[in-house]
PDB file of N, CA and C in Angstrom:
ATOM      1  N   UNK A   1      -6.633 -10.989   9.435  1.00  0.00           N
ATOM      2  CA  UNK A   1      -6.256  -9.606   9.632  1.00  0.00           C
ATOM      3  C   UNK A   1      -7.417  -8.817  10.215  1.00  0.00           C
ATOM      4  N   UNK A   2      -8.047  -9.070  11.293  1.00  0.00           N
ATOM      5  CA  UNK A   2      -9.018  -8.942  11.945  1.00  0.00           C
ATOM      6  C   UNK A   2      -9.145  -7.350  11.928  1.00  0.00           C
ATOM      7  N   UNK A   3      -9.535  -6.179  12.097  1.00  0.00           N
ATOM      8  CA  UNK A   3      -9.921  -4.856  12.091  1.00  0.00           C
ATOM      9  C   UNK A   3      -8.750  -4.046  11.113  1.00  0.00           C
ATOM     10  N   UNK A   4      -8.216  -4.511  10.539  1.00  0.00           N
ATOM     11  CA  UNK A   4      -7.122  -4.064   9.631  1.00  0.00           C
ATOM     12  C   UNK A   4      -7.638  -3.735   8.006  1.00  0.00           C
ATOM     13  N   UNK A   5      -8.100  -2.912   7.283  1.00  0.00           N
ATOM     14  CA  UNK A   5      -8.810  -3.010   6.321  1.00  0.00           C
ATOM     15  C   UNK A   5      -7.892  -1.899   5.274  1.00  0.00           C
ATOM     16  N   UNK A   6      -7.537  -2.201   3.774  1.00  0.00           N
ATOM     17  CA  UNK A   6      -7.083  -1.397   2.911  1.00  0.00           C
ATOM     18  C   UNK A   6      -7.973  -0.254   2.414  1.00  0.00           C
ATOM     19  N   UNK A   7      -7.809   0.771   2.302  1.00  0.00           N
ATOM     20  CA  UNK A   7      -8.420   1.792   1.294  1.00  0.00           C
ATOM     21  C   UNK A   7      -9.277   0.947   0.135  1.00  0.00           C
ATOM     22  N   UNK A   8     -10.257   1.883  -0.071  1.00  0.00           N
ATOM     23  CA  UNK A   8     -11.134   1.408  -1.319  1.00  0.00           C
ATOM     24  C   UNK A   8     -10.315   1.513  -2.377  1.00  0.00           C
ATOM     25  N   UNK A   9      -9.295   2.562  -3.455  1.00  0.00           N
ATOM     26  CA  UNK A   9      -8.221   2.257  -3.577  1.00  0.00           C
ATOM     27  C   UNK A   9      -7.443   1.085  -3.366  1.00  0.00           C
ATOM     28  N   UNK A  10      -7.473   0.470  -4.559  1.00  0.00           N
ATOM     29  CA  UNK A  10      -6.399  -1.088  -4.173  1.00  0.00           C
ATOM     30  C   UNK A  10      -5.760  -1.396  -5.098  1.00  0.00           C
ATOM     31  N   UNK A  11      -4.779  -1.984  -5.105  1.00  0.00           N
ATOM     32  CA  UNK A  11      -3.914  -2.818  -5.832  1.00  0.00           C
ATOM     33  C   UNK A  11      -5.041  -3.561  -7.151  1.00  0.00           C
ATOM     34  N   UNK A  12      -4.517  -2.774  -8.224  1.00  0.00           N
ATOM     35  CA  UNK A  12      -5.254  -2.896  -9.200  1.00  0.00           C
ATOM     36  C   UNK A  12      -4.522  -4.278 -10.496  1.00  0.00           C
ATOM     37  N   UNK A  13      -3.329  -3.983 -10.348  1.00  0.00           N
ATOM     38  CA  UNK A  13      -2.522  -5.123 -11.053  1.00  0.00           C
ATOM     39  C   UNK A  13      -1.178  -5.333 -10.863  1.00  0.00           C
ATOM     40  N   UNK A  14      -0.898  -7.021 -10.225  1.00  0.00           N
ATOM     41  CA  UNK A  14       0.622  -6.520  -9.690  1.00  0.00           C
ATOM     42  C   UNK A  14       1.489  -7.201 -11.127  1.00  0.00           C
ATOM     43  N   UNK A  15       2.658  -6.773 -11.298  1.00  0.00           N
ATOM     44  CA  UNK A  15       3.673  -7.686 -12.391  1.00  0.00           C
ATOM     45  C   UNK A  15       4.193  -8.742 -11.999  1.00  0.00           C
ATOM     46  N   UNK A  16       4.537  -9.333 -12.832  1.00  0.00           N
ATOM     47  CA  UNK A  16       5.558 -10.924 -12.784  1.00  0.00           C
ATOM     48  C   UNK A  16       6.477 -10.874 -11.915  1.00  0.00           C
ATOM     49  N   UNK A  17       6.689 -11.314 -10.711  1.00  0.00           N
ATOM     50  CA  UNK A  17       7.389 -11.539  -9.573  1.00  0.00           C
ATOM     51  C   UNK A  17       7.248 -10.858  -8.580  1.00  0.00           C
ATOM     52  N   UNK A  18       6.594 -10.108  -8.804  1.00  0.00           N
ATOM     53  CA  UNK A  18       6.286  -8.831  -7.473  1.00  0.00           C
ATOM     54  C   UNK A  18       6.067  -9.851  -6.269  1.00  0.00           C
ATOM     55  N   UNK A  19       5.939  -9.657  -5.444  1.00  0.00           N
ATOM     56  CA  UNK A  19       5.422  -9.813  -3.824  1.00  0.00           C
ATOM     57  C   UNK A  19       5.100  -8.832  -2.546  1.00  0.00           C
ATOM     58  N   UNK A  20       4.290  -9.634  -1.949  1.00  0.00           N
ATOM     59  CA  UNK A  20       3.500  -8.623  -1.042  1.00  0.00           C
ATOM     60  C   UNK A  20       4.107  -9.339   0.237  1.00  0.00           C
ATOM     61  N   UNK A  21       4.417  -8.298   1.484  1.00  0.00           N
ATOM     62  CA  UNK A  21       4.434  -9.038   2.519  1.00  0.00           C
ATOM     63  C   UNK A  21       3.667  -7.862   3.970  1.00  0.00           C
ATOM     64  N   UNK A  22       3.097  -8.908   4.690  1.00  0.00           N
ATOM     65  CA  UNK A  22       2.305  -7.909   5.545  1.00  0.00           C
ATOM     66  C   UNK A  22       3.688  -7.950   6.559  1.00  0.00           C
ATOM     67  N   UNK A  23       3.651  -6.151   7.109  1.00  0.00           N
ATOM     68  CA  UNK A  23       4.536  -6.215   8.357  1.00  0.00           C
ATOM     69  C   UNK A  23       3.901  -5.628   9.797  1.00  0.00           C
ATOM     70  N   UNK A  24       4.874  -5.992  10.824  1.00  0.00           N
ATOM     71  CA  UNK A  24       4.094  -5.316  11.559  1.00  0.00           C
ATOM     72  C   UNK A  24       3.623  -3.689  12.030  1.00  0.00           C
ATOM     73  N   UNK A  25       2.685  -3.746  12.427  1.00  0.00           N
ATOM     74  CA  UNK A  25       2.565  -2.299  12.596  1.00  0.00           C
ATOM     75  C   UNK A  25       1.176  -2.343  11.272  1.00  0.00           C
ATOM     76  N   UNK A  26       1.104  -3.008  10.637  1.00  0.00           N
ATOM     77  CA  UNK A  26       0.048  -3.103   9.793  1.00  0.00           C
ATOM     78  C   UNK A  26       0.015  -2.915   8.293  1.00  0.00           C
ATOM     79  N   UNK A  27       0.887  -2.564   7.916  1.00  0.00           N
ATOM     80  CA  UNK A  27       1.702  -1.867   6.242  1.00  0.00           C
ATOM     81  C   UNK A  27       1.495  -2.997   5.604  1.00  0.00           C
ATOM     82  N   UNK A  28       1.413  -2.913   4.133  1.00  0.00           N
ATOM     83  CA  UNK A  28       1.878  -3.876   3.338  1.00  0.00           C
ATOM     84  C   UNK A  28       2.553  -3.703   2.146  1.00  0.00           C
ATOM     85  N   UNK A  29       3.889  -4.185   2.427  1.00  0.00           N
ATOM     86  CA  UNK A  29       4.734  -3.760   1.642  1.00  0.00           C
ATOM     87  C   UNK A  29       5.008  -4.729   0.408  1.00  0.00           C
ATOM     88  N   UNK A  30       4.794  -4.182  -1.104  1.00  0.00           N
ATOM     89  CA  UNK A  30       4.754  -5.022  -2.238  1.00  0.00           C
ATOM     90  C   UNK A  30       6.106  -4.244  -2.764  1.00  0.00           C
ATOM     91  N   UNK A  31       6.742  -5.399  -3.264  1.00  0.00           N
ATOM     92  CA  UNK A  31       8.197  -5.037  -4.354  1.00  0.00           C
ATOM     93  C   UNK A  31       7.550  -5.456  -5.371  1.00  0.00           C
ATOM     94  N   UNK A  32       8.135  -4.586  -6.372  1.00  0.00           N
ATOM     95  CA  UNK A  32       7.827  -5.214  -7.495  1.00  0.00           C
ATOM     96  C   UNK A  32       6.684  -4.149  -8.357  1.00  0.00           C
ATOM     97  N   UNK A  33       6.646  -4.246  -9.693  1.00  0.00           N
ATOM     98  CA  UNK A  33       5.971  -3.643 -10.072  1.00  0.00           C
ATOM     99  C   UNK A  33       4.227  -3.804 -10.071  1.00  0.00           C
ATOM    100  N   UNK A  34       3.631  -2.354  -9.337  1.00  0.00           N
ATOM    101  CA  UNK A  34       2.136  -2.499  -8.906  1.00  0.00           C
ATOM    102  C   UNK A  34       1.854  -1.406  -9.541  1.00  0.00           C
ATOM    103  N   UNK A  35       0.362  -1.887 -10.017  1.00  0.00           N
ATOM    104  CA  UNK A  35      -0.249  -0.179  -9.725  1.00  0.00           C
ATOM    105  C   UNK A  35      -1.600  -0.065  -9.398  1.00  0.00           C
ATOM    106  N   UNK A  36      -1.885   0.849  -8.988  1.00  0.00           N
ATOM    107  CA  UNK A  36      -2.414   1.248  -7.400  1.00  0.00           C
ATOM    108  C   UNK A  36      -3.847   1.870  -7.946  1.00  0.00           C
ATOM    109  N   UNK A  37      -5.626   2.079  -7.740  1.00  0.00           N
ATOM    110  CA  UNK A  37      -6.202   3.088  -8.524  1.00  0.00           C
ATOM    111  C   UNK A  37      -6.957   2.908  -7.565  1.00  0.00           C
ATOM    112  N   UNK A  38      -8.408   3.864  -7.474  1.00  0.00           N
ATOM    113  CA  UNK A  38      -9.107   3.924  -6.760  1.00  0.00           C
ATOM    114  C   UNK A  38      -9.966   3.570  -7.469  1.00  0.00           C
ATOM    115  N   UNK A  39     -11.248   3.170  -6.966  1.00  0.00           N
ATOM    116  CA  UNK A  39     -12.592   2.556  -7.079  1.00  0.00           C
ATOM    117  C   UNK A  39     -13.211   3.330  -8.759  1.00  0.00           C
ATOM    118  N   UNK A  40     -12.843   5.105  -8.694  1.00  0.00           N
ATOM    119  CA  UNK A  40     -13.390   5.247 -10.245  1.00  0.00           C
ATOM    120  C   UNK A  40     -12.443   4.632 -11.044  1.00  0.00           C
ATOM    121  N   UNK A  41     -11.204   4.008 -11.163  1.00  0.00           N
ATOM    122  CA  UNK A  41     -10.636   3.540 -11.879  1.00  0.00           C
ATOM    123  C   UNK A  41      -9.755   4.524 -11.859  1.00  0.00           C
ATOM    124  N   UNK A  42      -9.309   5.815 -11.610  1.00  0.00           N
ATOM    125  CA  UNK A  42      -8.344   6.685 -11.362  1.00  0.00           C
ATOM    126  C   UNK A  42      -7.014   5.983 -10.670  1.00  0.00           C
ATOM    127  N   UNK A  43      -5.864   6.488 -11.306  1.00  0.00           N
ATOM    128  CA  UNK A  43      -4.875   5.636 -10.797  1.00  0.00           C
ATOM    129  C   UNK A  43      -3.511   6.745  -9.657  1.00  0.00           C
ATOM    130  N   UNK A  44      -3.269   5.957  -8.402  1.00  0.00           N
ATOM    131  CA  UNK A  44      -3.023   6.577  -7.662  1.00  0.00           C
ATOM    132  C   UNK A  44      -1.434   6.545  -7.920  1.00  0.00           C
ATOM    133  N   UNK A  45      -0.270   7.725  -7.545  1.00  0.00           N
ATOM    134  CA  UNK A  45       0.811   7.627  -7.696  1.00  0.00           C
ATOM    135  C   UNK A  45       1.518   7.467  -6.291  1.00  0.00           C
ATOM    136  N   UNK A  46       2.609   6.152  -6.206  1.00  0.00           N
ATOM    137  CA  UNK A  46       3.067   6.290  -4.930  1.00  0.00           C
ATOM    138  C   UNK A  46       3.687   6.917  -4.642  1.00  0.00           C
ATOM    139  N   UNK A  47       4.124   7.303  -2.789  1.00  0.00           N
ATOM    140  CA  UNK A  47       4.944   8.399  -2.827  1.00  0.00           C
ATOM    141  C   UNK A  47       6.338   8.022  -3.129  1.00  0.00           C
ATOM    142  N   UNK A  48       7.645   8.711  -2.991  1.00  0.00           N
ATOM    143  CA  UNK A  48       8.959   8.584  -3.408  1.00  0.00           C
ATOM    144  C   UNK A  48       9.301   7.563  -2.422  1.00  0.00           C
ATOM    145  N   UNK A  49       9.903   6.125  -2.315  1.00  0.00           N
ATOM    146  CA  UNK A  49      10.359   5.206  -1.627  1.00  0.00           C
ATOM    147  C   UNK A  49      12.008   5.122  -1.141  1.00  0.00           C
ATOM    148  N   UNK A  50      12.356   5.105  -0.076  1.00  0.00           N
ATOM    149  CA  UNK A  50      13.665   4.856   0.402  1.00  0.00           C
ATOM    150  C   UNK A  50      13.803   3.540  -0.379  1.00  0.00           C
ATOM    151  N   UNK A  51      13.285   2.346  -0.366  1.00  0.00           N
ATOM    152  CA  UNK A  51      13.898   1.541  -1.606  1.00  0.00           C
ATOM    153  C   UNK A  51      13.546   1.423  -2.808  1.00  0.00           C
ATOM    154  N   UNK A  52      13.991   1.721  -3.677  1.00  0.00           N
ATOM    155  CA  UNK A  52      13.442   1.422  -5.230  1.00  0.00           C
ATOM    156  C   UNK A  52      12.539   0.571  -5.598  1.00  0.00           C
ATOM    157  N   UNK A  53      11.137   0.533  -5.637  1.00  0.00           N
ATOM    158  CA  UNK A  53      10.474  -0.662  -6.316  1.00  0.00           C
ATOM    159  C   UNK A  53       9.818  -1.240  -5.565  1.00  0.00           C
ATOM    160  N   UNK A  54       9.371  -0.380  -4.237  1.00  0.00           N
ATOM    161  CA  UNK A  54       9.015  -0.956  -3.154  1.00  0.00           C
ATOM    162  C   UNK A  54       7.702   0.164  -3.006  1.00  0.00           C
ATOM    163  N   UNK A  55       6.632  -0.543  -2.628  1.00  0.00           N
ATOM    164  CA  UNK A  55       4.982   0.325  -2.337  1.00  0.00           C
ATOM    165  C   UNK A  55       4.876  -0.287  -0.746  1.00  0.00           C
ATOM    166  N   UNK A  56       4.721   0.735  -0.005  1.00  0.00           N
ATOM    167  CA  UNK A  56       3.979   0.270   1.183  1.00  0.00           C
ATOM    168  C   UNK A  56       2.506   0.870   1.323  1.00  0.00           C
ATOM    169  N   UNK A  57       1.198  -0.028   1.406  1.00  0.00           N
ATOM    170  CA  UNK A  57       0.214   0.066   1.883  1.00  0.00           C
ATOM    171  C   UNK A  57      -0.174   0.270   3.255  1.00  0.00           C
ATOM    172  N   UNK A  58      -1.091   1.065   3.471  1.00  0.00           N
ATOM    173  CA  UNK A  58      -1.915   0.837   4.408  1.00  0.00           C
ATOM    174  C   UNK A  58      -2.620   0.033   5.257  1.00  0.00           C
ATOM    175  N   UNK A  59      -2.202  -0.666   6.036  1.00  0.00           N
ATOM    176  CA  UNK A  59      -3.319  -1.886   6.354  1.00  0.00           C
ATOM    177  C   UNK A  59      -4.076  -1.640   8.425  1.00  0.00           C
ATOM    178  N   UNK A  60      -3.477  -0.383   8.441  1.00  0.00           N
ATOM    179  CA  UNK A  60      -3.922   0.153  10.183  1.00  0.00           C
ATOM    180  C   UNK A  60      -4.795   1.177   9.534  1.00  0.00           C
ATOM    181  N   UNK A  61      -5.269   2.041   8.607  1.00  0.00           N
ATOM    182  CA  UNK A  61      -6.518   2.700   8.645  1.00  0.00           C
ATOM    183  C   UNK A  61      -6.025   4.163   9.112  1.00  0.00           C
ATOM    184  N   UNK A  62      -4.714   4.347   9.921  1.00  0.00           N
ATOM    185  CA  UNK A  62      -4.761   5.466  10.380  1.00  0.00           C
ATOM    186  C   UNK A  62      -3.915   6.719   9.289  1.00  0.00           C
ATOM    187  N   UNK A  63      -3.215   6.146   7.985  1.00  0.00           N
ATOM    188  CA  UNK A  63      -2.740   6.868   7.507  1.00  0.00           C
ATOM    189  C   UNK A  63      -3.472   8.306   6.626  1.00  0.00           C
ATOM    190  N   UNK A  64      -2.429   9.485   6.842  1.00  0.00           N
ATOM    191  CA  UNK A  64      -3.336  10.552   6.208  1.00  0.00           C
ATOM    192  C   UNK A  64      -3.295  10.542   4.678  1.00  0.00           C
ATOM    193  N   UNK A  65      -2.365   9.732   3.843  1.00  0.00           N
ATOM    194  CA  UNK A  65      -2.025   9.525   2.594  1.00  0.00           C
ATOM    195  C   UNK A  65      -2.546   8.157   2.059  1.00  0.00           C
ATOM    196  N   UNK A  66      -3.803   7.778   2.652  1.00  0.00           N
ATOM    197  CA  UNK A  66      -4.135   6.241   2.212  1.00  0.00           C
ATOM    198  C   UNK A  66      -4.370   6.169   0.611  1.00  0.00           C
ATOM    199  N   UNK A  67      -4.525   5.339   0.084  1.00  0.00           N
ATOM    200  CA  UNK A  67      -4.067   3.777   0.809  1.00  0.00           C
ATOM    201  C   UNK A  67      -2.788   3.684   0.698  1.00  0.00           C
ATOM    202  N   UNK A  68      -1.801   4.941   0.908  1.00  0.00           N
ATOM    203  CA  UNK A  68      -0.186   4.631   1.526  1.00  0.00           C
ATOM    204  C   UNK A  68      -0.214   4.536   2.496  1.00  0.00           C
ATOM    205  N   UNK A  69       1.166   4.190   2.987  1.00  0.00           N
ATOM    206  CA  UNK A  69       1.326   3.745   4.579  1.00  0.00           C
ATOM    207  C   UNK A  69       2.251   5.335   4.551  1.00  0.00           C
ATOM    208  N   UNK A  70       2.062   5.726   5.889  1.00  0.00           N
ATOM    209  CA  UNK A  70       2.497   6.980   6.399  1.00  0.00           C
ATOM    210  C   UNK A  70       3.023   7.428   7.452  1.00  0.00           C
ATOM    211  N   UNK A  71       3.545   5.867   7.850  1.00  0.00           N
ATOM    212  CA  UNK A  71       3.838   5.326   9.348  1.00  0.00           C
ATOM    213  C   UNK A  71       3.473   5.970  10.144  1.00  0.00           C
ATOM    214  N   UNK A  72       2.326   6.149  10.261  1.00  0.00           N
ATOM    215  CA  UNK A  72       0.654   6.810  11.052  1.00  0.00           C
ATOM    216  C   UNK A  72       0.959   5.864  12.304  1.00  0.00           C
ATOM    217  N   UNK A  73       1.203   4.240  12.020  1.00  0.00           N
ATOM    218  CA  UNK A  73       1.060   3.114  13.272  1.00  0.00           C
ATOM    219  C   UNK A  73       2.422   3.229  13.738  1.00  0.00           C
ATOM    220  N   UNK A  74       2.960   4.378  13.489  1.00  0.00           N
ATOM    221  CA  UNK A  74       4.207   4.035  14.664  1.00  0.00           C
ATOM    222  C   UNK A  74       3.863   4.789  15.790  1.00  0.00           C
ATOM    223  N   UNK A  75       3.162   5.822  15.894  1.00  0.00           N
ATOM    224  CA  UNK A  75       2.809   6.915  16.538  1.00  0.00           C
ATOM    225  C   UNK A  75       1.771   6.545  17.896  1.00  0.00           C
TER     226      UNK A  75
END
C-alpha cells in the first residue's frame, strides 16, 4: 500500500468475526464490531453509516474527518 498511510488514530480492537477489506479509492472498510482511539488512548466515535456495522477508514490521507473516510478520494 505504497504512499497510502492510516491516521495515528487506529483500530484499537476489532471483535470476533469482524473483517477489513481495502477498497478502491483507498478506504478501508471493516464490518463488524471495532473500536477506533487515537494515540492518547482517547476513543474516536464513527460517523453515522449507510450500512449498519460498517467503519470506513481512511487509507488516501486526504480526508477532513480522519481517520474516517470522507470520500475526500472521490474528488
Amino acid at each position: 500500500m505504497s504512499g497510502r498511510l492510516l491516521h495515528p488514530a487506529a483500530v484499537r480492537g476489532i471483535g470476533p468475526g469482524a473483517t477489513g477489506t481495502w477498497k478502491p479509492g483507498g478506504r478501508l472498510v471493516i464490518e463488524g464490531a471495532v473500536v477506533v482511539g487515537k494515540n492518547d488512548g482517547d476513543i474516536r466515535i464513527p460517523p453515522p453509516a449507510k450500512v449498519p456495522g460498517q467503519v470506513k477508514l481512511c487509507g488516501c490521507g486526504q480526508s477532513s474527518n480522519r481517520p474516517f473516510c470522507d470520500g475526500s478520494h472521490k474528488r
